[in-house]
Protein backbone atom coordinates (compact mmCIF):
# COMPACT_ATOMS: atom_id res chain seq x y z
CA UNK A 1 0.00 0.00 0.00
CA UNK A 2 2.85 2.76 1.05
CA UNK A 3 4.03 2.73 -2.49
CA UNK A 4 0.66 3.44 -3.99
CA UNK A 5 0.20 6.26 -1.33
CA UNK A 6 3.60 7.12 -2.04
CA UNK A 7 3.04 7.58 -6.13
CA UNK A 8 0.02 9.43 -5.98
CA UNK A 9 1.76 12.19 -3.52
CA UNK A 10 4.29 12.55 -5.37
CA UNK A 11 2.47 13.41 -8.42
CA UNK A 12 0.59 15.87 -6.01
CA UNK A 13 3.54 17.50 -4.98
CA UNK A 14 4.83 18.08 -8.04
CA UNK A 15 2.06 19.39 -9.87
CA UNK A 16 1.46 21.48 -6.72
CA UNK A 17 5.42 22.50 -7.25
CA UNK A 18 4.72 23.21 -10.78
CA UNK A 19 1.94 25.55 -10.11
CA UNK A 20 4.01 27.30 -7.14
CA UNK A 21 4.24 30.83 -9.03
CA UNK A 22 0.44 30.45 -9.79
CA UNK A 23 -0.60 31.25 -6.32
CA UNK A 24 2.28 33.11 -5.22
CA UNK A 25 -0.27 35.73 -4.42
CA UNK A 26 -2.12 33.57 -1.32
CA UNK A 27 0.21 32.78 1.43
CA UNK A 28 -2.00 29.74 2.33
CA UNK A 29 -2.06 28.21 -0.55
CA UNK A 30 2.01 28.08 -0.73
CA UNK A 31 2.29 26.97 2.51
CA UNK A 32 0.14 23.98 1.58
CA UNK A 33 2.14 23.23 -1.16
CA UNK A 34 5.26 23.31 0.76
CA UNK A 35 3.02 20.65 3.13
CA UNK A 36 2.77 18.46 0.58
CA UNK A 37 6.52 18.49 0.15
CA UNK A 38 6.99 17.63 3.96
CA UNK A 39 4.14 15.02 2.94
CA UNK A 40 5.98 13.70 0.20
CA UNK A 41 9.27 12.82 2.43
CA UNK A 42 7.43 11.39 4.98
CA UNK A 43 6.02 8.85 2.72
CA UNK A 44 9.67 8.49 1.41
CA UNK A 45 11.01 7.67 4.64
CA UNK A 46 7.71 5.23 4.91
CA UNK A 47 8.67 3.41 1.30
CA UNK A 48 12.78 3.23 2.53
CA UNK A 49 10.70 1.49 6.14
CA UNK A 50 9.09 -0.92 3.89
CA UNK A 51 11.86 -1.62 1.68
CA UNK A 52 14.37 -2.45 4.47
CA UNK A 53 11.49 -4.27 6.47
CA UNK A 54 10.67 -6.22 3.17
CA UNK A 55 14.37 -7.25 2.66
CA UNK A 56 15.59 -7.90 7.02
CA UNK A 57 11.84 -8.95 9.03
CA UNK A 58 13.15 -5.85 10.53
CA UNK A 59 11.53 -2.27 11.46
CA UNK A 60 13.39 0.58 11.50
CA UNK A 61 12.93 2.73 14.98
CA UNK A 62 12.46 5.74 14.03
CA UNK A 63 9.20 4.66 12.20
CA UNK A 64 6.93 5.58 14.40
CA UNK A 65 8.50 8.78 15.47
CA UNK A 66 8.10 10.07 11.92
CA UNK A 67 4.30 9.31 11.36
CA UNK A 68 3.31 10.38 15.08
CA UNK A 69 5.00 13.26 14.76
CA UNK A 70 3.66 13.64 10.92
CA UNK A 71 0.27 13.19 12.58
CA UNK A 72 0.63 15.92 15.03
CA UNK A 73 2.00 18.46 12.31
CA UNK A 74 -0.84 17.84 10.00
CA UNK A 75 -3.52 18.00 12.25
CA UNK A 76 -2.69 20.85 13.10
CA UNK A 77 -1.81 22.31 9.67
CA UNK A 78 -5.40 22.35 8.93
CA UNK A 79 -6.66 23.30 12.01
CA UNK A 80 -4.81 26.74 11.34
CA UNK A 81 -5.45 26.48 7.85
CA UNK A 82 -9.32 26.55 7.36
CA UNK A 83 -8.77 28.79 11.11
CA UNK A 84 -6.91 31.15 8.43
CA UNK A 85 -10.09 30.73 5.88
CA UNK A 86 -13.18 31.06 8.16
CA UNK A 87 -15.41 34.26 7.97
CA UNK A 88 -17.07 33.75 10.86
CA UNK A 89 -16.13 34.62 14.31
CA UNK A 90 -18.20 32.08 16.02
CA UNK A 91 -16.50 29.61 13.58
CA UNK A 92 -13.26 30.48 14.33
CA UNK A 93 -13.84 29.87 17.66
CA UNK A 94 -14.95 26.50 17.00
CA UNK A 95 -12.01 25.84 15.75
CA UNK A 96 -10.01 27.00 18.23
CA UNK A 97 -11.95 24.79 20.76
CA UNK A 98 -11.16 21.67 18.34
CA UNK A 99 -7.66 22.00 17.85
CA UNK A 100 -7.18 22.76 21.92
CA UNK A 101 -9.10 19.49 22.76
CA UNK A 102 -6.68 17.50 20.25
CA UNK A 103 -3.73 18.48 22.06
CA UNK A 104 -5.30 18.01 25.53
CA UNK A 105 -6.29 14.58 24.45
CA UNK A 106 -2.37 14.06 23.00
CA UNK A 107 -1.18 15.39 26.51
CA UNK A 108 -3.37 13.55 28.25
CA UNK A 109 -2.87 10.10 26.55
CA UNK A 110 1.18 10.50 26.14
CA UNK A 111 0.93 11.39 30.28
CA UNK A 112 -1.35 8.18 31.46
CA UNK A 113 -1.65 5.77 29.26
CA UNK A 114 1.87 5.10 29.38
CA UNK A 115 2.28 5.45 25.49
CA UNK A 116 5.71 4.71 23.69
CA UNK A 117 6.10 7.57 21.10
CA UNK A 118 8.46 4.93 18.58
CA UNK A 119 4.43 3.04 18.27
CA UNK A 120 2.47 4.74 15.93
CA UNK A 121 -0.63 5.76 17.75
CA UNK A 122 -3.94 5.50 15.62
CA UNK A 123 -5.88 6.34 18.38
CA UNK A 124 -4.75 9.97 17.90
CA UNK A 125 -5.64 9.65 14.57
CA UNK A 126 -9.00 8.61 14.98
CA UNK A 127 -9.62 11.93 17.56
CA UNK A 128 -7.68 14.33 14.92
CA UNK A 129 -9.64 12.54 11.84
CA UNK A 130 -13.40 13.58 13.87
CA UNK A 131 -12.29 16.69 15.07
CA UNK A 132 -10.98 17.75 11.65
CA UNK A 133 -14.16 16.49 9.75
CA UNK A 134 -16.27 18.57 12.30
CA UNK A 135 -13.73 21.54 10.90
CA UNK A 136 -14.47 20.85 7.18
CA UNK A 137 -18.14 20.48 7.71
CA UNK A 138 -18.34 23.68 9.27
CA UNK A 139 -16.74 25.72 6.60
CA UNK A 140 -18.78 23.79 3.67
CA UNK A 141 -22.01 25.26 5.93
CA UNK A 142 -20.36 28.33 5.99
CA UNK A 143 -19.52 28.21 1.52
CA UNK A 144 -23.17 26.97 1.18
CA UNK A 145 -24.42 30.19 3.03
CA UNK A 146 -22.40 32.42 1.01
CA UNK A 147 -24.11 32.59 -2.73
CA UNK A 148 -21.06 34.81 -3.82
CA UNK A 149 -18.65 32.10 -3.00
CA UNK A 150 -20.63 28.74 -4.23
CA UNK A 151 -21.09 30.67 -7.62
CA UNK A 152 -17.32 30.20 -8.41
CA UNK A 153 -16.51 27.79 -5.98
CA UNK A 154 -15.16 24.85 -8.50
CA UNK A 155 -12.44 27.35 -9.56
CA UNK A 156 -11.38 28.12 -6.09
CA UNK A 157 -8.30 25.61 -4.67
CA UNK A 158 -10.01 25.84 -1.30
CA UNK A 159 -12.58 23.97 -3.21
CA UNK A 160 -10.49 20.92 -4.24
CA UNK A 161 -8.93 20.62 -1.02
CA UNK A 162 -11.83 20.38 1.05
CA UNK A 163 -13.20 18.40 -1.37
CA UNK A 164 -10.64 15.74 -1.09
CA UNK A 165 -10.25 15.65 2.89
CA UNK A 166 -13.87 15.33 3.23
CA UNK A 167 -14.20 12.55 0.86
CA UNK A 168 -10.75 10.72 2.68
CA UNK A 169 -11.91 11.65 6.21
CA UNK A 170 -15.54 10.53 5.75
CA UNK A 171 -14.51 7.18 4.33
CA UNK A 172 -11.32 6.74 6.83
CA UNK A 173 -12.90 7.12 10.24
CA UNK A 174 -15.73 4.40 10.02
CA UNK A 175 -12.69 1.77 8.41
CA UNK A 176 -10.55 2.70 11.00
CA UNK A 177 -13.09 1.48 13.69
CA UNK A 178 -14.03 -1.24 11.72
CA UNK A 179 -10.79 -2.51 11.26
CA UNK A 180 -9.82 -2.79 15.35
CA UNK A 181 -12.71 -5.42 15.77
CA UNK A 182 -12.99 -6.91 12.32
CA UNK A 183 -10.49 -8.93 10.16
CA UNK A 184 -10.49 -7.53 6.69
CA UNK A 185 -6.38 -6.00 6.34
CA UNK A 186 -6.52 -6.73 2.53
CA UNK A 187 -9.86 -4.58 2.09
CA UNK A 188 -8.91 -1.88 4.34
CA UNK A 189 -5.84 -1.93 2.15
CA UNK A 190 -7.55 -1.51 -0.75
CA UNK A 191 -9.96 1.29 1.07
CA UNK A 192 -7.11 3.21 2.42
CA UNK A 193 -5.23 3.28 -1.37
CA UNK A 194 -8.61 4.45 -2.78
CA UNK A 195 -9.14 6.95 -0.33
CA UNK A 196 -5.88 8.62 -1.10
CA UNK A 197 -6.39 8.60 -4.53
CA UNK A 198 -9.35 10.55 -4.13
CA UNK A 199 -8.09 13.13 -2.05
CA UNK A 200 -4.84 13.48 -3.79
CA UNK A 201 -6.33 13.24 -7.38
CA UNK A 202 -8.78 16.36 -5.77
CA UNK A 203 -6.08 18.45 -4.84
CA UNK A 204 -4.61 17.79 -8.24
CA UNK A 205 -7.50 18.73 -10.08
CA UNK A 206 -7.18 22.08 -8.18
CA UNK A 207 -3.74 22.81 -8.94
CA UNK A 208 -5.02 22.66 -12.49
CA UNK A 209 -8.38 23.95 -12.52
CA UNK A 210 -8.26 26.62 -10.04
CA UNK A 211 -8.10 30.43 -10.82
CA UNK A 212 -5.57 32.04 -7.97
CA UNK A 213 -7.76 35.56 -8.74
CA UNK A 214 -10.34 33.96 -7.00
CA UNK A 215 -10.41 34.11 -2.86
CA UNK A 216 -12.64 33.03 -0.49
């Protein structure tokens, strides 16, 4: 699976890299292309895991250092970056409230549950994945109550984005449950490659298709 994951961010990173001077005019935007480059060689370091697992039984330590710690950065990425797109106040707020109760519940389970870092801890990403969805939901209310905005929405990158992490985070959270009481690794496999496609193939589509004029 890591090497499908890993192909289809690397084509996202570099048509994102490709399209850098495009939206050289929205600070966001570049830093989320730049995130995709710190996305891209954290999958590489994943694919160099696999290949040295594949070839000695053995795992490489740092392994779970780099997705935990991948985990935490990206979670909170997004947190600040639809924090950075929100109109409202009340919304903002929200969001504020979200991203503090992800790193109380981090604190909190590093503290006294005993967790060892070098583990990769999918229980964090179960609490980032709902908070985060709550997040994207709120600003696709917030696009739906603005007619301006949903009038040019598809040529808006904000639009592509969303788009994908809705579509990975509303499939990923109900297999992730699934999958700690129900045998079915080859299928979740198969979910988890699809589910990046579609959010990475979104994000590519709005490298292409989006118009940098445009702002939300």
């Amino acid at each position: 699976m890591i090497y499908s994951v890993f192909f289809i961010v690397t084509i996202a990173c570099i048509t994102g890299l490709l399209h850098y001077k495009k939206f050289s005019g929205n600070t966001m935007y570049k830093f989320f292309i730049l995130f995709l480059c710190l996305t891209f060689l954290t999958e590489l370091l994943g694919s160099i895991t696999s290949i040295y697992y594949n070839k000695t039984g053995k795992i490489l330590y740092y392994q779970g250092y780099v997705y935990n710690t991948f985990a935490i950065i990206a979670y909170s990425f997004f947190f600040w970056f639809y924090y950075k797109h929100y109109k409202k106040r009340k919304n903002k707020i929200t969001i504020l409230v979200l991203w503090l109760v992800f790193y109380l519940y981090l604190l909190i389970y590093f503290l006294f549950f005993n967790y060892r870092f070098i583990l990769f801890n999918t229980n964090s990403v179960a609490v980032g994945s709902t908070l985060l969805l709550i997040t994207i939901i709120l600003f696709l209310i917030e696009i739906v109550n603005n007619e301006n905005v949903v009038f040019n929405i598809t040529n808006n990158l904000i639009f592509w984005i969303t788009l994908g992490l809705l579509l990975f985070y509303v499939g990923i959270i109900p297999i992730m449950i699934a999958h700690k009481f129900l045998n079915f690794n080859e299928l979740y496999t198969q979910i988890l490659i699809l589910l990046n496609v579609l959010m990475y193939g979104s994000f590519i589509i709005g490298f292409i298709k989006s118009d940098p004029k445009l702002k939300y």
